[in-house]
N, C-alpha and C. Protein backbone atom coordinates (compact mmCIF):
# COMPACT_ATOMS: atom_id res chain seq x y z
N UNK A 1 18.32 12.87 6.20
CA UNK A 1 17.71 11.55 6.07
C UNK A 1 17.60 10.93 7.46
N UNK A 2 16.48 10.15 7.64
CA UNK A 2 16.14 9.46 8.61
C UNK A 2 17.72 8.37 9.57
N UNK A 3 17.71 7.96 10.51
CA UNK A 3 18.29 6.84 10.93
C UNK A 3 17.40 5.66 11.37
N UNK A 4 18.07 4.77 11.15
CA UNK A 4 17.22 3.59 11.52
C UNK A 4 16.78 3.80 13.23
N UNK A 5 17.25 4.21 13.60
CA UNK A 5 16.65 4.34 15.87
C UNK A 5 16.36 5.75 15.82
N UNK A 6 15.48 6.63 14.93
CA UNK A 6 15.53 8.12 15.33
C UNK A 6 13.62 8.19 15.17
N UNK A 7 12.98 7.11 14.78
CA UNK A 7 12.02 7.54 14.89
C UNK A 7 11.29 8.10 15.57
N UNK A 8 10.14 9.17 15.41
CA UNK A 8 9.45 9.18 16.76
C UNK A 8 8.09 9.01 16.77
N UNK A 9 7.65 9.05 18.13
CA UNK A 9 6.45 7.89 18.29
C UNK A 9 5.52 8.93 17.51
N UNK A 10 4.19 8.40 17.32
CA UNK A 10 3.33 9.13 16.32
C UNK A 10 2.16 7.97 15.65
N UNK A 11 1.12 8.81 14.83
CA UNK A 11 0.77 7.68 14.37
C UNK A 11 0.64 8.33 12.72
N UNK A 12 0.87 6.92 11.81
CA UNK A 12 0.86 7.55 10.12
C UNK A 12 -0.09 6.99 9.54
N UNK A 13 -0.47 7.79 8.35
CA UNK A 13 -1.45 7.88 7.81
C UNK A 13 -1.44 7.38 6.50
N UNK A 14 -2.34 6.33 6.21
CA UNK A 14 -1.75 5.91 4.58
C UNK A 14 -3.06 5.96 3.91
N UNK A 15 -3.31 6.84 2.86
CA UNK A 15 -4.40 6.70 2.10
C UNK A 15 -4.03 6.14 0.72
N UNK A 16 -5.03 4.69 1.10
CA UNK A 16 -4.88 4.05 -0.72
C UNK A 16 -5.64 4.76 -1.72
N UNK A 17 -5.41 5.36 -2.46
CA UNK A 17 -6.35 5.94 -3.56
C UNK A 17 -6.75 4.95 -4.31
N UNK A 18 -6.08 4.88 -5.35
CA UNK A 18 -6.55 4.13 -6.74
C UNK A 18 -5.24 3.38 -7.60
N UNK A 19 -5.80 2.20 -8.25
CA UNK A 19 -5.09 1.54 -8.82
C UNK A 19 -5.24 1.94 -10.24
N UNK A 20 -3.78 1.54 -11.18
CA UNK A 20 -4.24 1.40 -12.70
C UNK A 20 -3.65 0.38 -13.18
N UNK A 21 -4.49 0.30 -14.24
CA UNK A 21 -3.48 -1.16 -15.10
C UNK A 21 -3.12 -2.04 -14.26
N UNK A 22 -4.52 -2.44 -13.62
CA UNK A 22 -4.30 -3.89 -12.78
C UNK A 22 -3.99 -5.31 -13.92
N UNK A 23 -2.92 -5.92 -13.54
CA UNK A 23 -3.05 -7.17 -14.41
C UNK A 23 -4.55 -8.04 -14.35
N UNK A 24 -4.60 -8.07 -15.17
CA UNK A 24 -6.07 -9.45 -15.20
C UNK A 24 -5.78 -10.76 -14.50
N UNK A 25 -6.66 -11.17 -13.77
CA UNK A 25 -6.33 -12.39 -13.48
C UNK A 25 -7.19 -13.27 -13.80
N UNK A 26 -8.29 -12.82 -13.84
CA UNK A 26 -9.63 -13.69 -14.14
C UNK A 26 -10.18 -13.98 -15.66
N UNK A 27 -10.34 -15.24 -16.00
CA UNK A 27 -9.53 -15.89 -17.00
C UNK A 27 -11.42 -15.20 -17.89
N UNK A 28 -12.54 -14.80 -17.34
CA UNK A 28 -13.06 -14.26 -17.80
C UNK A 28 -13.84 -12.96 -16.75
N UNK A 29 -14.05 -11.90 -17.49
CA UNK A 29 -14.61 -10.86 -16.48
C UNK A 29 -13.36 -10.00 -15.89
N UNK A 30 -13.14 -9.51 -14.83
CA UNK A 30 -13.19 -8.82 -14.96
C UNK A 30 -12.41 -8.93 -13.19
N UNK A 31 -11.16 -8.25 -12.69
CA UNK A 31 -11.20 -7.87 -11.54
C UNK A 31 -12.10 -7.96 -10.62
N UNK A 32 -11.74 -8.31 -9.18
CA UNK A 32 -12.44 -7.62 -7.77
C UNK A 32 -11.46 -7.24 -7.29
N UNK A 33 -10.97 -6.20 -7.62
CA UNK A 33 -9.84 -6.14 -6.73
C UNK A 33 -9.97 -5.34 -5.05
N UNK A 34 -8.81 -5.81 -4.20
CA UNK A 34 -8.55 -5.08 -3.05
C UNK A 34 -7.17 -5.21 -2.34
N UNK A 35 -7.04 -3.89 -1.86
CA UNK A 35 -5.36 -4.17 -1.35
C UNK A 35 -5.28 -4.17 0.47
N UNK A 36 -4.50 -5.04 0.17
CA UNK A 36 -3.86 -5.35 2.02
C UNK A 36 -2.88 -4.57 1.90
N UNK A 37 -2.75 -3.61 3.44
CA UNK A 37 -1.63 -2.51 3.39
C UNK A 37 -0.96 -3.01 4.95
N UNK A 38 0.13 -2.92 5.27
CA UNK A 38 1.21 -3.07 6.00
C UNK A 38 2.47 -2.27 6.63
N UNK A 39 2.79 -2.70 7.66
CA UNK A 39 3.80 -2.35 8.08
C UNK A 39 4.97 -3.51 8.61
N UNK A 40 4.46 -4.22 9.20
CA UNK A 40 4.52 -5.53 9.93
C UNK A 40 3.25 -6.71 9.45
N UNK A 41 4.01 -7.60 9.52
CA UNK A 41 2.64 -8.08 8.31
C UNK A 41 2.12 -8.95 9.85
N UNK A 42 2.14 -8.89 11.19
CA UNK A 42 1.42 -9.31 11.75
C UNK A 42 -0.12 -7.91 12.12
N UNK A 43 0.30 -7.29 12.02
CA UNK A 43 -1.32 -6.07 11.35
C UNK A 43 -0.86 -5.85 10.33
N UNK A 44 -2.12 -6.27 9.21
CA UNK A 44 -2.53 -5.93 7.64
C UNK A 44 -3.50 -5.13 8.11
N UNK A 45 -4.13 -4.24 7.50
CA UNK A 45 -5.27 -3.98 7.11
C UNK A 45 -5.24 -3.82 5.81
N UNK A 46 -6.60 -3.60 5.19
CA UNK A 46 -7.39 -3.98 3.76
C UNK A 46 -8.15 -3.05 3.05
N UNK A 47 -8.67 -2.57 2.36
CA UNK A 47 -9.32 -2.06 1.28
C UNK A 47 -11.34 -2.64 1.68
N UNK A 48 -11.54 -2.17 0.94
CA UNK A 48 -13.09 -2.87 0.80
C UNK A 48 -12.66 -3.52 -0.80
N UNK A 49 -13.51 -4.70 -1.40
CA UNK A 49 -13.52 -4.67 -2.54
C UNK A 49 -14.42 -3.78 -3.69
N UNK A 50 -13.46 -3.92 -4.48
CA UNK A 50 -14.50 -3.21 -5.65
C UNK A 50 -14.38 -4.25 -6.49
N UNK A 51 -15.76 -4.55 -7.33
CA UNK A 51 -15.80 -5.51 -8.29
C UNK A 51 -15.39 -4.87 -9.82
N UNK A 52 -15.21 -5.89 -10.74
CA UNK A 52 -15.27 -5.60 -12.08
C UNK A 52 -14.47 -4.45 -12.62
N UNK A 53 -13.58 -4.25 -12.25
CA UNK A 53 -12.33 -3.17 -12.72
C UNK A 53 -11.05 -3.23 -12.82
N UNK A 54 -10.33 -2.90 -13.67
CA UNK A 54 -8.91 -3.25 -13.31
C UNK A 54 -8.03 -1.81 -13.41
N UNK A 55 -9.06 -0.75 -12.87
CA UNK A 55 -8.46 0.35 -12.25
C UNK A 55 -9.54 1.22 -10.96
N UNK A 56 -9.35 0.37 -10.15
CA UNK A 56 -10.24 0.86 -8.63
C UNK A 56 -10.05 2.47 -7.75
N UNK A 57 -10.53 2.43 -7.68
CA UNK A 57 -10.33 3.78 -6.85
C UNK A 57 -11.20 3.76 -5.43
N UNK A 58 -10.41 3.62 -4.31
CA UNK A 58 -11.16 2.96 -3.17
C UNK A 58 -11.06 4.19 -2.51
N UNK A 59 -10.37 4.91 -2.47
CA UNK A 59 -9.44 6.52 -1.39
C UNK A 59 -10.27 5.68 0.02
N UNK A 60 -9.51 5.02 0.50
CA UNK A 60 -9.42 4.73 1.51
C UNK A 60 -8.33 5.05 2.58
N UNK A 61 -8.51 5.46 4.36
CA UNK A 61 -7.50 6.01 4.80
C UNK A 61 -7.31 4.77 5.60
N UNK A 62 -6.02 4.60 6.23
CA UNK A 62 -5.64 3.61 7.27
C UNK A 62 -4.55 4.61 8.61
N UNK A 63 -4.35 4.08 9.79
CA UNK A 63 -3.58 4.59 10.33
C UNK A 63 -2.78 3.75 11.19
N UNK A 64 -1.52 3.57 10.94
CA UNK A 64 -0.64 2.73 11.80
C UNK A 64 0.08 3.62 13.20
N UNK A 65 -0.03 2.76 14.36
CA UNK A 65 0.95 3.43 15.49
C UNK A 65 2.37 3.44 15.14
N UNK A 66 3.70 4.38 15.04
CA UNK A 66 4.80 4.39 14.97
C UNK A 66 5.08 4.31 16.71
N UNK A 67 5.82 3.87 17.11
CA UNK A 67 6.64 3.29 18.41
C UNK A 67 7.73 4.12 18.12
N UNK A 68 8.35 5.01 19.00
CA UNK A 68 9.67 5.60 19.04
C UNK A 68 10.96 4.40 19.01
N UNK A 69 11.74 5.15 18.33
CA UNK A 69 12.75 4.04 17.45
C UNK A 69 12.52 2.69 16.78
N UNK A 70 11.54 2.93 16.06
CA UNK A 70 11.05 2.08 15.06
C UNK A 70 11.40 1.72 14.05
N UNK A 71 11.69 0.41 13.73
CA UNK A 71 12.50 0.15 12.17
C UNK A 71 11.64 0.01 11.41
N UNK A 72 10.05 0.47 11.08
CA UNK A 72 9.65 0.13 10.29
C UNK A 72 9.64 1.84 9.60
N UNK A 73 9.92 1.40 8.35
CA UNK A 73 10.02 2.36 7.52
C UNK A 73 9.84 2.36 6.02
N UNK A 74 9.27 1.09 5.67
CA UNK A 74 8.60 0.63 4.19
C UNK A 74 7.23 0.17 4.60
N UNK A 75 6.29 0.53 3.90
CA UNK A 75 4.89 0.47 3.82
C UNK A 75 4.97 -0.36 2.34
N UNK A 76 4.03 -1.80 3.36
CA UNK A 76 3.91 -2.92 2.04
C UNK A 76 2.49 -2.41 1.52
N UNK A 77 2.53 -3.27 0.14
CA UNK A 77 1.07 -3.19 -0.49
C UNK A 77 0.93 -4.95 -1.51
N UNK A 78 -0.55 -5.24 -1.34
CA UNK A 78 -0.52 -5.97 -2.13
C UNK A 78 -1.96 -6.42 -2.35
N UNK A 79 -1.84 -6.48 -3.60
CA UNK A 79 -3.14 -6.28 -4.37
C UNK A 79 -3.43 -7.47 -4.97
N UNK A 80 -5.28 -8.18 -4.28
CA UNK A 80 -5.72 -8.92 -4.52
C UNK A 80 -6.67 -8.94 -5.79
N UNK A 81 -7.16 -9.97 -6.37
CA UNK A 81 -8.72 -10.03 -7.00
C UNK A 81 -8.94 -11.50 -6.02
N UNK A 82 -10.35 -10.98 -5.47
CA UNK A 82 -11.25 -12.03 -4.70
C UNK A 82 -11.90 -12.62 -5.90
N UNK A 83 -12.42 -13.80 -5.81
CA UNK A 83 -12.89 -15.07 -6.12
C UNK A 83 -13.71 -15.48 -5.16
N UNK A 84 -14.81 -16.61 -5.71
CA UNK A 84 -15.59 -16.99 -4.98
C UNK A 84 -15.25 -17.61 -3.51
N UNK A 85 -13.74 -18.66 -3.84
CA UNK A 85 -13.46 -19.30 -2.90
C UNK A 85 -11.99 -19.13 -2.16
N UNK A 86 -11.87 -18.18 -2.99
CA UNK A 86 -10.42 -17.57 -2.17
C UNK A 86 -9.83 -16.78 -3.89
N UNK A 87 -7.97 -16.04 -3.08
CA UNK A 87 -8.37 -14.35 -3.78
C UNK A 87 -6.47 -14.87 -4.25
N UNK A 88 -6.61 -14.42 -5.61
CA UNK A 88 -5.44 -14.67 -6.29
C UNK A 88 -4.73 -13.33 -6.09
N UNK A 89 -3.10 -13.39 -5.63
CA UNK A 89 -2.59 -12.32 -6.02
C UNK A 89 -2.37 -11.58 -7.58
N UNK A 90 -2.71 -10.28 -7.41
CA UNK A 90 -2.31 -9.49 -8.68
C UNK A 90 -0.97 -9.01 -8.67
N UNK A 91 -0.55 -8.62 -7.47
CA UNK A 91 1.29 -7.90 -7.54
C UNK A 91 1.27 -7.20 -6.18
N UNK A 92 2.78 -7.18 -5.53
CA UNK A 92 2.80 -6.23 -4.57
C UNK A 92 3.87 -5.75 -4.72
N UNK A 93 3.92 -4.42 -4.15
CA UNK A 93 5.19 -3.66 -3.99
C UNK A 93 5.22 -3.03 -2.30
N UNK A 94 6.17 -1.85 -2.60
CA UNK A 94 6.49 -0.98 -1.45
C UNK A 94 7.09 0.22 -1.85
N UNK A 95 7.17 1.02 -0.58
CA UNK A 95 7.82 1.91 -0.94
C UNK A 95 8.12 2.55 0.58
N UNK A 96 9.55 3.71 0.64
CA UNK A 96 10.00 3.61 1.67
C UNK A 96 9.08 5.06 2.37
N UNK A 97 9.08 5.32 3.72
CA UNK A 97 7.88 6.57 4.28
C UNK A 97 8.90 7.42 4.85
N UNK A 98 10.22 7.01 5.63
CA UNK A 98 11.37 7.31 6.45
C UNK A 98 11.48 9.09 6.13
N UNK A 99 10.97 9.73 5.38
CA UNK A 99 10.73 11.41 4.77
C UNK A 99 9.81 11.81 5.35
N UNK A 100 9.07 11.31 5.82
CA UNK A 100 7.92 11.86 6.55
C UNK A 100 8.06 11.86 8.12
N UNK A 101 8.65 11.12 8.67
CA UNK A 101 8.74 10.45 9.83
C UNK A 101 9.58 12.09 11.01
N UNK A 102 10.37 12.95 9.77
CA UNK A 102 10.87 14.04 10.95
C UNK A 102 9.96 15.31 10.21
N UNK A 103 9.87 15.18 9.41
CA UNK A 103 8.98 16.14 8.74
C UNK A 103 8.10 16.51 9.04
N UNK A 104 7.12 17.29 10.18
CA UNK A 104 5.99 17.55 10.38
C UNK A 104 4.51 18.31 9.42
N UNK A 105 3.80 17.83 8.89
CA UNK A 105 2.81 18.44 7.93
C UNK A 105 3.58 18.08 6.62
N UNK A 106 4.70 16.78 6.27
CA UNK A 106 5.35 16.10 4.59
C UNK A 106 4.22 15.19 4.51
N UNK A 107 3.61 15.58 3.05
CA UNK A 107 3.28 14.15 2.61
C UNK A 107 4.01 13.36 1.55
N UNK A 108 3.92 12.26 0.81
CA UNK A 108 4.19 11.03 0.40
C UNK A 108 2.89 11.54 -0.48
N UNK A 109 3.04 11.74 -1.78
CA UNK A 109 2.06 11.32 -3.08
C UNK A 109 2.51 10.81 -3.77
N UNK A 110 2.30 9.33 -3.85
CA UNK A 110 3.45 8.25 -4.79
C UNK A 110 2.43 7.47 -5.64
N UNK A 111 2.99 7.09 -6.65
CA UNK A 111 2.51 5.55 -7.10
C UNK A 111 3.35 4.14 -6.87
N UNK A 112 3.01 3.54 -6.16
CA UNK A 112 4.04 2.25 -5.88
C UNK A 112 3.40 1.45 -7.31
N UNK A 113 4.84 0.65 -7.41
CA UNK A 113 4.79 0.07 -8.63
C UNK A 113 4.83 -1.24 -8.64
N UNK A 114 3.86 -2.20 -8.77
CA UNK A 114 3.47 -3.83 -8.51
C UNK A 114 4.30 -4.43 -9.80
N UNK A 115 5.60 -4.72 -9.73
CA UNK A 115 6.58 -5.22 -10.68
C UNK A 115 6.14 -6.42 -10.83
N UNK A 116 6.48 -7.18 -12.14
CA UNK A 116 6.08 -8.53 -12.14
C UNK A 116 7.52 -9.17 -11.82
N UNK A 117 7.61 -10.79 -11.97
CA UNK A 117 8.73 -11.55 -11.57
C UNK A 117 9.93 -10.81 -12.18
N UNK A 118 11.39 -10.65 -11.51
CA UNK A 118 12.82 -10.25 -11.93
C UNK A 118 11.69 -8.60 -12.17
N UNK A 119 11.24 -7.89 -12.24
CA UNK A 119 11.35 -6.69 -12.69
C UNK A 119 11.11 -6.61 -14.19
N UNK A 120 10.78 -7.44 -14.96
CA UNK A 120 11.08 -7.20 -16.18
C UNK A 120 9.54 -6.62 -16.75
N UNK A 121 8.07 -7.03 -16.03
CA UNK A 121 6.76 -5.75 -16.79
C UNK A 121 6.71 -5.41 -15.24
N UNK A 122 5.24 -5.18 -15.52
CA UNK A 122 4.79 -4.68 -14.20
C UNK A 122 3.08 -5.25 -13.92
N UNK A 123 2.64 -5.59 -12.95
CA UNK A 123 1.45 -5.60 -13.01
C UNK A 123 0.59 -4.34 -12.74
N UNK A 124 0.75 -3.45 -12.42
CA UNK A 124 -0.07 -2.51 -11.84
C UNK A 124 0.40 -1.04 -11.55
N UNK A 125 0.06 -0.18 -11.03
CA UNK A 125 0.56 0.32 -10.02
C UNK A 125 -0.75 0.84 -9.10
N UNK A 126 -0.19 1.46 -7.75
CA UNK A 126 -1.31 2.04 -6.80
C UNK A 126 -0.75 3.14 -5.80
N UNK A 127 -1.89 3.79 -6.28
CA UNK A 127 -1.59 5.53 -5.80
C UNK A 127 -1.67 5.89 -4.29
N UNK A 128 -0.94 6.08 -3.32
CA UNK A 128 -0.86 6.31 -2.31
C UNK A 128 -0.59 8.03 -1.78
N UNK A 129 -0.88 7.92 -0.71
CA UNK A 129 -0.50 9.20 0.54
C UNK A 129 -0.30 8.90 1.78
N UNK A 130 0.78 9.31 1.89
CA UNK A 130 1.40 8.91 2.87
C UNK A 130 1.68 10.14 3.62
N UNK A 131 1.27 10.55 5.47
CA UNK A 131 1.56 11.71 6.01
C UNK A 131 2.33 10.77 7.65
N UNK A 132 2.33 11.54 8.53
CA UNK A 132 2.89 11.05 9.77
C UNK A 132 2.41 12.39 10.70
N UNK A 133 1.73 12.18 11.97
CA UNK A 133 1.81 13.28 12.90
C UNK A 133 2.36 12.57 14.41
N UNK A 134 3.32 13.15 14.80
CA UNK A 134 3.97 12.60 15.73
C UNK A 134 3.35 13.09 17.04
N UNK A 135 3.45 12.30 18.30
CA UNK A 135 2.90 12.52 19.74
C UNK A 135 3.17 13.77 20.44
């Protein structure tokens, strides 16, 4: 298992696939959903939207710089529906990458799971891949 100061520098790879069983938010119709992905939430990057679904499939790739001895080691997610005038959350989760990080050619094929308040349903979940190639 990883240590928190053993990272090494590199850059990782997160492909959002697809969502299911997005909660509804829109009191008629139908989802837009899109997800903001993270490491540090001062860089998000985002999804494109897709309208009218409440199971998207964007397979979109992103790539974050890892910095040698890096504490970041959970990859956030959180999943919007846009609106005309601004975008209600649907749910976010995470999940940890720290397996990939010494592993050269490991991927991460997960579903992170968008829990609702205390854990008790869930809103969603969203299918990820997660790889790392180091410097």
């Amino acid at each position: 298992m990883l240590s928190s100061h053993s990272a090494p520098k590199g850059t990782l790879t997160v492909r959002v696939l697809e969502a299911d069983n997005l909660k509804k938010e829109d009191t008629f119709g139908t989802n837009d959903a899109y997800v903001e992905v993270w490491l540090d939430k001062e860089y998000k990057q985002r999804t494109e939207t897709l309208k009218d679904t409440e199971n998207p499939n964007w397979d979109q790739t992103f790539t974050f710089p890892i910095e040698e001895g890096s504490k970041h080691h959970e990859l956030y997610l959180k999943v919007l529906d846009k609106d005309v005038t601004d975008s209600e959350k649907i749910g976010e989760g995470k999940t940890d990458f720290s397996s990939v990080l010494n592993e050269q050619g490991q991927e991460i094929d997960t579903w992170v799971k968008l829990p609702a308040h205390l854990h008790l349903s869930s809103h969603g979940q969203v299918h990820v891949k997660i790889s790392f190639q180091p410097e």
